[in-house]
C-alpha atoms as a PDB file:
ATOM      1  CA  UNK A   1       0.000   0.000   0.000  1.00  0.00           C
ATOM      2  CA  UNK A   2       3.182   2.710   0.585  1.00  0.00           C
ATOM      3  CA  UNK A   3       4.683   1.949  -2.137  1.00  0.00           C
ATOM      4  CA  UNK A   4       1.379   2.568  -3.856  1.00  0.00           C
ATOM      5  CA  UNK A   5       1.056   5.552  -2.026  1.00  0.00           C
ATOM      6  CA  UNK A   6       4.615   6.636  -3.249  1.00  0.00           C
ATOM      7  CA  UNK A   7       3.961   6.046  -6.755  1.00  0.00           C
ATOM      8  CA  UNK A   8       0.642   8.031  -6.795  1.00  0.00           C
ATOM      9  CA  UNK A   9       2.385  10.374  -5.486  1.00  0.00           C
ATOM     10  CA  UNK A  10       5.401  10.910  -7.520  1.00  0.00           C
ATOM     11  CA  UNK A  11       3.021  10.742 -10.553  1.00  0.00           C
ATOM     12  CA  UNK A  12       0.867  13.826  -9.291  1.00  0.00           C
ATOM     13  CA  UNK A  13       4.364  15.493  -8.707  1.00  0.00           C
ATOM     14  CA  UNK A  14       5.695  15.000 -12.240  1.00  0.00           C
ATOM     15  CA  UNK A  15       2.395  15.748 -13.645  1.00  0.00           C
ATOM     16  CA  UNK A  16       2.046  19.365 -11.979  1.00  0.00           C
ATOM     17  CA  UNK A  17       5.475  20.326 -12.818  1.00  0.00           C
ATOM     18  CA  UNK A  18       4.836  19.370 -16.158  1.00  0.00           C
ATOM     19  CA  UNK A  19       1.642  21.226 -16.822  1.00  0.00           C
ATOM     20  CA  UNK A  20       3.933  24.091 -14.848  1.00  0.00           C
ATOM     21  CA  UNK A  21       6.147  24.150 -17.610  1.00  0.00           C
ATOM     22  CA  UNK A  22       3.677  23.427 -20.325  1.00  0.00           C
ATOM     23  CA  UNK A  23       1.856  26.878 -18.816  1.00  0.00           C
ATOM     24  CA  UNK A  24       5.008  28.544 -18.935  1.00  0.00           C
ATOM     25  CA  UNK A  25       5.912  27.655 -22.608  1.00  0.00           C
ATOM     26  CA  UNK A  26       2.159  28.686 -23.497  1.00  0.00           C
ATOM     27  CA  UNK A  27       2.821  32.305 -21.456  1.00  0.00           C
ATOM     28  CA  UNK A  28       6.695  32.666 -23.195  1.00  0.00           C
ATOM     29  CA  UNK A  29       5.209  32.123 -26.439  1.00  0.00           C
ATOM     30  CA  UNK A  30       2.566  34.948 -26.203  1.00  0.00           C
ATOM     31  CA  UNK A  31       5.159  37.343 -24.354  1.00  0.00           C
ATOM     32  CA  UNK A  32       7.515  36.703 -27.194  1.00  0.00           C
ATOM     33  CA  UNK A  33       5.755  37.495 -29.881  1.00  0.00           C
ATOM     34  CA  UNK A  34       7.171  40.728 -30.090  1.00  0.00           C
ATOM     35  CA  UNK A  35      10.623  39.482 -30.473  1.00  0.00           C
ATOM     36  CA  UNK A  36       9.427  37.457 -33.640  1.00  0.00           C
ATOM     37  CA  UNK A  37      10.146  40.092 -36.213  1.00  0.00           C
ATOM     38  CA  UNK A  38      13.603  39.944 -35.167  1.00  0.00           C
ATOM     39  CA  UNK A  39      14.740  36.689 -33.897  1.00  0.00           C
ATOM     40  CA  UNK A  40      11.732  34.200 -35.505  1.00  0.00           C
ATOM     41  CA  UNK A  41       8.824  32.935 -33.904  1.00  0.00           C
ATOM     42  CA  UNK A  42      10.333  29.947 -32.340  1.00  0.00           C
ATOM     43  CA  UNK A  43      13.541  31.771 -31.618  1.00  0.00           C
ATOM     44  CA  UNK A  44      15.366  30.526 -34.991  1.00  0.00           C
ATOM     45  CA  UNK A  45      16.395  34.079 -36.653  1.00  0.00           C
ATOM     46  CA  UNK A  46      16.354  34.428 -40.524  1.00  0.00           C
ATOM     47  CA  UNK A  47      18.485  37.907 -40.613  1.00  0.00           C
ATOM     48  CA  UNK A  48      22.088  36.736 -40.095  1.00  0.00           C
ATOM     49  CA  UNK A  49      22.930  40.104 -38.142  1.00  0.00           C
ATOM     50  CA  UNK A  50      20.284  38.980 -34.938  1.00  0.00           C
ATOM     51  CA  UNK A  51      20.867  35.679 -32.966  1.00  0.00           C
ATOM     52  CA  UNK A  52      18.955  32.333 -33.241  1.00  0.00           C
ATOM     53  CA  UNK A  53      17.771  32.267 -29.075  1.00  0.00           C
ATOM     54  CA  UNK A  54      16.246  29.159 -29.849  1.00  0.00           C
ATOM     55  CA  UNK A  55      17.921  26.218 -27.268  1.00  0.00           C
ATOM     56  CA  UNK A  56      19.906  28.901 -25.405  1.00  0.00           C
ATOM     57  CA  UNK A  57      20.288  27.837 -21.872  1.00  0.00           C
ATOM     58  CA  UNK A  58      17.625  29.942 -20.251  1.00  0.00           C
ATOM     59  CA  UNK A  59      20.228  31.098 -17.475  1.00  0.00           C
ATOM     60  CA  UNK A  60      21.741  33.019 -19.487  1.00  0.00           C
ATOM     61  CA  UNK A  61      18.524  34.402 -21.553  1.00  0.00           C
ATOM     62  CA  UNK A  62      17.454  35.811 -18.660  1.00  0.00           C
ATOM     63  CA  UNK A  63      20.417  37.118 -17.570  1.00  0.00           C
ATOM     64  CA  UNK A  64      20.655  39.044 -20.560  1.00  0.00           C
ATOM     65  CA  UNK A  65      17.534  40.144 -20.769  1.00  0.00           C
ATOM     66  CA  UNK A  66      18.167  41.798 -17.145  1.00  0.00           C
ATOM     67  CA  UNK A  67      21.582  43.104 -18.442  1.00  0.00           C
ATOM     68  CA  UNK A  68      19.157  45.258 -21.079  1.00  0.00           C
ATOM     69  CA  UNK A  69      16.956  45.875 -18.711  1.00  0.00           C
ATOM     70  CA  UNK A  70      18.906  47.208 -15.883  1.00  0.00           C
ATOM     71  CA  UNK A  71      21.703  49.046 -18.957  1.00  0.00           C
ATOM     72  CA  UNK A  72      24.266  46.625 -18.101  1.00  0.00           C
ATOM     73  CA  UNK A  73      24.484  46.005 -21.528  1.00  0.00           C
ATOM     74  CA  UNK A  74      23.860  48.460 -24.186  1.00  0.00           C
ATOM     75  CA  UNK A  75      21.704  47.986 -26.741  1.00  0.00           C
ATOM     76  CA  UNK A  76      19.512  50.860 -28.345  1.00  0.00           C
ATOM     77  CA  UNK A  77      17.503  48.210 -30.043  1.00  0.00           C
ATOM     78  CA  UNK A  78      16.807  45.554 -26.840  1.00  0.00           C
ATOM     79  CA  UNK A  79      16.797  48.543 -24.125  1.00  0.00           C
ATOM     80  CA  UNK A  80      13.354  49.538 -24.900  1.00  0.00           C
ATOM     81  CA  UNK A  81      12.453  45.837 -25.399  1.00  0.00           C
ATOM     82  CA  UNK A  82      13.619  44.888 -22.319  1.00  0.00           C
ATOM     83  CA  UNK A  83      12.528  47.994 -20.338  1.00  0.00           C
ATOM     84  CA  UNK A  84       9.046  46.873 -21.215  1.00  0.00           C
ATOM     85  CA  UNK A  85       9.523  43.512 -19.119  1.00  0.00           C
ATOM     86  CA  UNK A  86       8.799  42.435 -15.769  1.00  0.00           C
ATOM     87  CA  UNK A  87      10.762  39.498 -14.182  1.00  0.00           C
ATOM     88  CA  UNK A  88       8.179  36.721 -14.712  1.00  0.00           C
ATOM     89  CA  UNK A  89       8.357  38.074 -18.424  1.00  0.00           C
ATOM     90  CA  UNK A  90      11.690  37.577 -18.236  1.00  0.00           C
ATOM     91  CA  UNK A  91      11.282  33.734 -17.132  1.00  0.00           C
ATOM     92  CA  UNK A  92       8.690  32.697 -19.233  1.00  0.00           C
ATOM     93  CA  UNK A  93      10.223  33.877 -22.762  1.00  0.00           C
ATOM     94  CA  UNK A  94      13.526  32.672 -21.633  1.00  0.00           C
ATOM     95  CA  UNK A  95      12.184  29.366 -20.768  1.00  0.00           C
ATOM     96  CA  UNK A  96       9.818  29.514 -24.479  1.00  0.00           C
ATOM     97  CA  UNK A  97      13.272  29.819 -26.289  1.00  0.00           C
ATOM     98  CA  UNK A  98      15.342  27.109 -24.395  1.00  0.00           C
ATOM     99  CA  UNK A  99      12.794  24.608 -24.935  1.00  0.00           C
ATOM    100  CA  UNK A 100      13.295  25.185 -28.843  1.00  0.00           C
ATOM    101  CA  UNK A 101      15.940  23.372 -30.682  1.00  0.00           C
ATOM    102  CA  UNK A 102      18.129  25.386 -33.033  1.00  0.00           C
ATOM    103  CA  UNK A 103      18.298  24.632 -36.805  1.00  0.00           C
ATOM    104  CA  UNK A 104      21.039  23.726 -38.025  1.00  0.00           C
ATOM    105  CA  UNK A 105      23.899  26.067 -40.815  1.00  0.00           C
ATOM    106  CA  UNK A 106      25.729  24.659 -43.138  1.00  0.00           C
ATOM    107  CA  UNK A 107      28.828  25.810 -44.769  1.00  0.00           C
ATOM    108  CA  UNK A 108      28.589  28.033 -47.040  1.00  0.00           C
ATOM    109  CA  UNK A 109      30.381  30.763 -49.348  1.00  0.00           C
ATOM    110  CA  UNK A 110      31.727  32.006 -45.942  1.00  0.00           C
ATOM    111  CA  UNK A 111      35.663  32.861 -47.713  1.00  0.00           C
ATOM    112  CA  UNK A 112      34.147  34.922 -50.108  1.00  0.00           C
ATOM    113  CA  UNK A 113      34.695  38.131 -49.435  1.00  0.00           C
ATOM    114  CA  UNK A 114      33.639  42.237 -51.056  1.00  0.00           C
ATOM    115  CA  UNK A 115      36.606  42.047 -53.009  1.00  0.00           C
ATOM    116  CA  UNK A 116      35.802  41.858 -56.725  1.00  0.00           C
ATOM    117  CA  UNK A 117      38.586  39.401 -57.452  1.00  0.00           C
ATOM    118  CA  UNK A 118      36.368  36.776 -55.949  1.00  0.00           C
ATOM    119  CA  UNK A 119      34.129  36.706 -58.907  1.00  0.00           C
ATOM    120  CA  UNK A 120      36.820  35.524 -60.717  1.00  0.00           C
ATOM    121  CA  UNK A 121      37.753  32.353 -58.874  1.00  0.00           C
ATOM    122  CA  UNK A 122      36.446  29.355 -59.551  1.00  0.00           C
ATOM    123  CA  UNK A 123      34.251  27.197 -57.398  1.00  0.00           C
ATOM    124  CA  UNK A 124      37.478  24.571 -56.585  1.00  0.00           C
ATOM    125  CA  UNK A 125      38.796  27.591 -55.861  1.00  0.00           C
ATOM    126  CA  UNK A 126      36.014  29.056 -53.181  1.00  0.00           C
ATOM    127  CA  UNK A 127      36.166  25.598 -51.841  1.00  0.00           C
ATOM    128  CA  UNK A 128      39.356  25.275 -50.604  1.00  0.00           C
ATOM    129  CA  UNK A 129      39.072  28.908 -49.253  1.00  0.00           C
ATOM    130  CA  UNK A 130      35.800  27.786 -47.361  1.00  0.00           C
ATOM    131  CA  UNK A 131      37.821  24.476 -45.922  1.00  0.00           C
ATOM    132  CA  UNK A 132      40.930  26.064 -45.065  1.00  0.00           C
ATOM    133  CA  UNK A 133      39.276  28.628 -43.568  1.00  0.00           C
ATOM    134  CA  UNK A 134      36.860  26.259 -41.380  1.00  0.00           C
ATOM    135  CA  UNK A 135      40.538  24.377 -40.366  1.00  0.00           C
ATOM    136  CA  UNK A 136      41.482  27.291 -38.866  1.00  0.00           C
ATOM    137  CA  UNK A 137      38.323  27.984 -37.009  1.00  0.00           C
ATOM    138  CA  UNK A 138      38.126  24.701 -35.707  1.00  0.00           C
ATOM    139  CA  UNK A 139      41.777  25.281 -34.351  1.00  0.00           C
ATOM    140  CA  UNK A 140      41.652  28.199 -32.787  1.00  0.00           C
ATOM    141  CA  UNK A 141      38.397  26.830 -31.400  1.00  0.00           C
ATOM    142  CA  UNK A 142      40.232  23.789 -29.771  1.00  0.00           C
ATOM    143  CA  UNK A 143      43.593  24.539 -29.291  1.00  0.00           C
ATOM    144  CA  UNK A 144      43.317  28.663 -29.436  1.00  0.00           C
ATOM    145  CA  UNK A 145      47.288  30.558 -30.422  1.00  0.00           C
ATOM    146  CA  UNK A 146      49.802  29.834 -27.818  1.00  0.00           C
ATOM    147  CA  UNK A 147      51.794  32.460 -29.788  1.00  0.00           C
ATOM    148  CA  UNK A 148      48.798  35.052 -28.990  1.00  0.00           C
ATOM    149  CA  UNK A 149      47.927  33.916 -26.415  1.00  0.00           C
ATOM    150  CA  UNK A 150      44.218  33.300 -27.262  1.00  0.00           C
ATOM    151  CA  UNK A 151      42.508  30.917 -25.306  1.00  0.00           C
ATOM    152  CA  UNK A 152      40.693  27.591 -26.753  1.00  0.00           C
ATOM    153  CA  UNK A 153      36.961  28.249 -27.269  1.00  0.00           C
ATOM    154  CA  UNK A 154      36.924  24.683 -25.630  1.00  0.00           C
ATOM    155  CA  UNK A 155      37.431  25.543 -22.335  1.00  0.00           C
ATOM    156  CA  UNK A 156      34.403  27.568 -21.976  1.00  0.00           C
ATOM    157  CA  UNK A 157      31.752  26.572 -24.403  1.00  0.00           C
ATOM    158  CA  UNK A 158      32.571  22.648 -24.175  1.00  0.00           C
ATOM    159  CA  UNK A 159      33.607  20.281 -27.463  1.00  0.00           C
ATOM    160  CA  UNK A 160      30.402  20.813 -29.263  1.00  0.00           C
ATOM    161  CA  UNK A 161      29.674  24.431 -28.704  1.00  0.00           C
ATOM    162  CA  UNK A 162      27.257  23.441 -26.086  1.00  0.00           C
ATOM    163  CA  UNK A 163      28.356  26.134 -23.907  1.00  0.00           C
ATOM    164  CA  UNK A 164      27.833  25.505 -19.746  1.00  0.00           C
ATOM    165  CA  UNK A 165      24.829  25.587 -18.279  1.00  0.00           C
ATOM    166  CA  UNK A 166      25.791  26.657 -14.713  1.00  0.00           C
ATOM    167  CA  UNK A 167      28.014  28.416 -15.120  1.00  0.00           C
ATOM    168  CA  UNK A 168      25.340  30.497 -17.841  1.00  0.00           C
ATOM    169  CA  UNK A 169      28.553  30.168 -20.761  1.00  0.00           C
ATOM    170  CA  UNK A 170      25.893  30.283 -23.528  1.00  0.00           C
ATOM    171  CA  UNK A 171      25.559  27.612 -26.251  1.00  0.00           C
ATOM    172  CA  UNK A 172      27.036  28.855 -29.568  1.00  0.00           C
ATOM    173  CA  UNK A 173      26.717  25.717 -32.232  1.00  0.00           C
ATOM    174  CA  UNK A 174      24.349  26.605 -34.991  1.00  0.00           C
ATOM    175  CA  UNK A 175      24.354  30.406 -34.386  1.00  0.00           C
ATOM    176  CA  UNK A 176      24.919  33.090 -36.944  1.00  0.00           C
ATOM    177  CA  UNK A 177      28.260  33.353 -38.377  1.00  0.00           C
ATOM    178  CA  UNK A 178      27.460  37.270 -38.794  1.00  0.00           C
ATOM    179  CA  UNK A 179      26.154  37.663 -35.362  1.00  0.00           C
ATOM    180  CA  UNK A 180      29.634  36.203 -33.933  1.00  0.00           C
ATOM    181  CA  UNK A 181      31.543  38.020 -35.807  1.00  0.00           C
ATOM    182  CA  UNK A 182      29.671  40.804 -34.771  1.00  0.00           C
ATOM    183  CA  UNK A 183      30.077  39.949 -31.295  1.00  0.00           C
ATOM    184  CA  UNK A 184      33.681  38.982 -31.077  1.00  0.00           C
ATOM    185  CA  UNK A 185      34.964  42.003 -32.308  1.00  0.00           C
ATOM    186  CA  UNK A 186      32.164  44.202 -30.347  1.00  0.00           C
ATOM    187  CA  UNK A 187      34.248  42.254 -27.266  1.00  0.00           C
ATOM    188  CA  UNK A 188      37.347  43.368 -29.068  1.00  0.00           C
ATOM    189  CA  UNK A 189      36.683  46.693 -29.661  1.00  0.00           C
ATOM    190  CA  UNK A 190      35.043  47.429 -25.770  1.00  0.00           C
ATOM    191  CA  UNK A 191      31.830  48.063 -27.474  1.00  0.00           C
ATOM    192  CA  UNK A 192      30.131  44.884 -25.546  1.00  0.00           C
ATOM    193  CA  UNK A 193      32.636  45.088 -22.401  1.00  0.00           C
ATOM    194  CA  UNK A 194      35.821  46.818 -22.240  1.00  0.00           C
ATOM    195  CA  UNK A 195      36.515  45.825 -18.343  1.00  0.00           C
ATOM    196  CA  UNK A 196      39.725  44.207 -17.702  1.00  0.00           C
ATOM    197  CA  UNK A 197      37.753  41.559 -15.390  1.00  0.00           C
ATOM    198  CA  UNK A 198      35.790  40.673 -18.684  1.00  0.00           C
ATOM    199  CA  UNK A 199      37.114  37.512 -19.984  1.00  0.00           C
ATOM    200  CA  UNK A 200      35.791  37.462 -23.181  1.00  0.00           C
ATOM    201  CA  UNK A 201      37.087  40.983 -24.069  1.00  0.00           C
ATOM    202  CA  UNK A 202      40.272  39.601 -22.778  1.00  0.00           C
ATOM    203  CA  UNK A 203      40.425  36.737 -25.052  1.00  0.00           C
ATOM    204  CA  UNK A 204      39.020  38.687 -28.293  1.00  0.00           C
ATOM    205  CA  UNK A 205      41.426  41.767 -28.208  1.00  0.00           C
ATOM    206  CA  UNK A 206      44.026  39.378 -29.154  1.00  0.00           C
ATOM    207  CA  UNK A 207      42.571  37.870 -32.085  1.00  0.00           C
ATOM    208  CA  UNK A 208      42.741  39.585 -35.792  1.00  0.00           C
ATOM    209  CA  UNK A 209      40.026  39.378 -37.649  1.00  0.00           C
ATOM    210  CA  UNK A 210      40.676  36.574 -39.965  1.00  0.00           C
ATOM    211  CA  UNK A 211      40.593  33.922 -36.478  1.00  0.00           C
ATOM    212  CA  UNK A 212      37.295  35.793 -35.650  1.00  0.00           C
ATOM    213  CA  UNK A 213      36.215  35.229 -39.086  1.00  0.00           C
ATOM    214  CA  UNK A 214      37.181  32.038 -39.144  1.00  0.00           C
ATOM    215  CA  UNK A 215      36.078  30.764 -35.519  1.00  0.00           C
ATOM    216  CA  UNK A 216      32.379  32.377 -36.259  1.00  0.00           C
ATOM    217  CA  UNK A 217      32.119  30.532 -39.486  1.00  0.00           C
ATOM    218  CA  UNK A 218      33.780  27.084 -38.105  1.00  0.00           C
ATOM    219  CA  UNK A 219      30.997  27.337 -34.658  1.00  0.00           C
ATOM    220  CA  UNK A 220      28.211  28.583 -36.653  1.00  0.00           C
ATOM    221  CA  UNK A 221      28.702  24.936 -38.558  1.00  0.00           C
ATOM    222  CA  UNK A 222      28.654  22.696 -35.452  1.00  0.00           C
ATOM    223  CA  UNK A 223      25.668  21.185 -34.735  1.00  0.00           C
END
């Protein structure tokens, strides 16, 4: 009869956390409707300049989210967005966009560059500028430059881009090359974070832009 007991129990237990989280998902969805236009409707973003959210550890959604809030990051575009939110708004869109998965990139043109002399090389050519360039990436993602002393990507954001969940490191496999690049050299350049205690800006003032052009494309392939 306990143990009958117990299993009732644990059964009602699982069942109202679920319907918890199913509410919650329900709520994040309607709250983040008015992200949609920039980041998708179920958080996978089709403009290459604005992040896929979709699968992000929610940790570190919402601590972004505050960040804008509170103007601990800067953001003309997500201030006002953010402004607008209360802290259970917070939770519930950041929970809506971690239980998404992410779709998936795949390699692309990603050596070609403005310059017109790339119209005249031929697609062997583009190729073996799009692998070399993804060898480097993956490198410098692994094993970072001793000689610059850049640190691995590894270390942080785990084999497969996965990113830590405790310690809120965000996931990065699948995101947009042009957001990362856009992000890296924001770190570099003290336009994210120019504090000395900030590790990233530590790491990405160190790298040129070809390794930030090359990690972004070689993470934004990882699935």
């Amino acid at each position: 009869m306990i143990r009958i007991l117990l299993i009732a129990a644990s059964s009602l237990a699982l069942t109202l956390v679920t319907d918890n989280v199913f509410a919650q998902n329900i709520a994040g969805k309607a709250k983040a409707a008015m992200c949609a236009g920039c980041h998708g409707e179920d958080g996978n973003s089709l403009v290459p300049v604005y992040p896929k959210l979709a699968g992000q550890h929610k940790g570190y959604l919402v601590k972004q989210l505050q960040a804008f809030k509170s103007g601990a990051r800067l953001s003309p575009m997500m201030a006002p967005m953010a402004m607008g939110l209360d802290d259970q708004a917070i939770e519930d869109i950041s929970e809506y966009y971690a239980g998404n998965k992410i779709s998936p990139n795949y390699a692309s043109a990603a050596a070609d560059s403005d310059d017109d002399s790339d119209n005249a090389k031929t697609p062997e050519q583009k190729k073996a500028e799009l692998e070399s360039l993804l060898a480097q990436g993956s490198d410098l993602y692994r094993n970072g430059d001793l000689k610059t002393a850049v640190s691995a990507c590894i270390a942080c954001h785990g084999p497969f881009a996965e990113g830590n969940k405790p310690a809120s490191y965000p996931s990065l496999h699948s995101q947009q090359s042009e957001y990362l690049i856009k992000t890296l050299t924001d770190f570099k350049t003290g336009a994210r974070s120019k504090s000395n205690e900030n590790v990233m800006h530590m790491i990405a003032v160190k790298m040129s832009e070809q390794e930030i052009k090359a990690v972004a494309h070689y993470i934004s392939t990882i699935r």
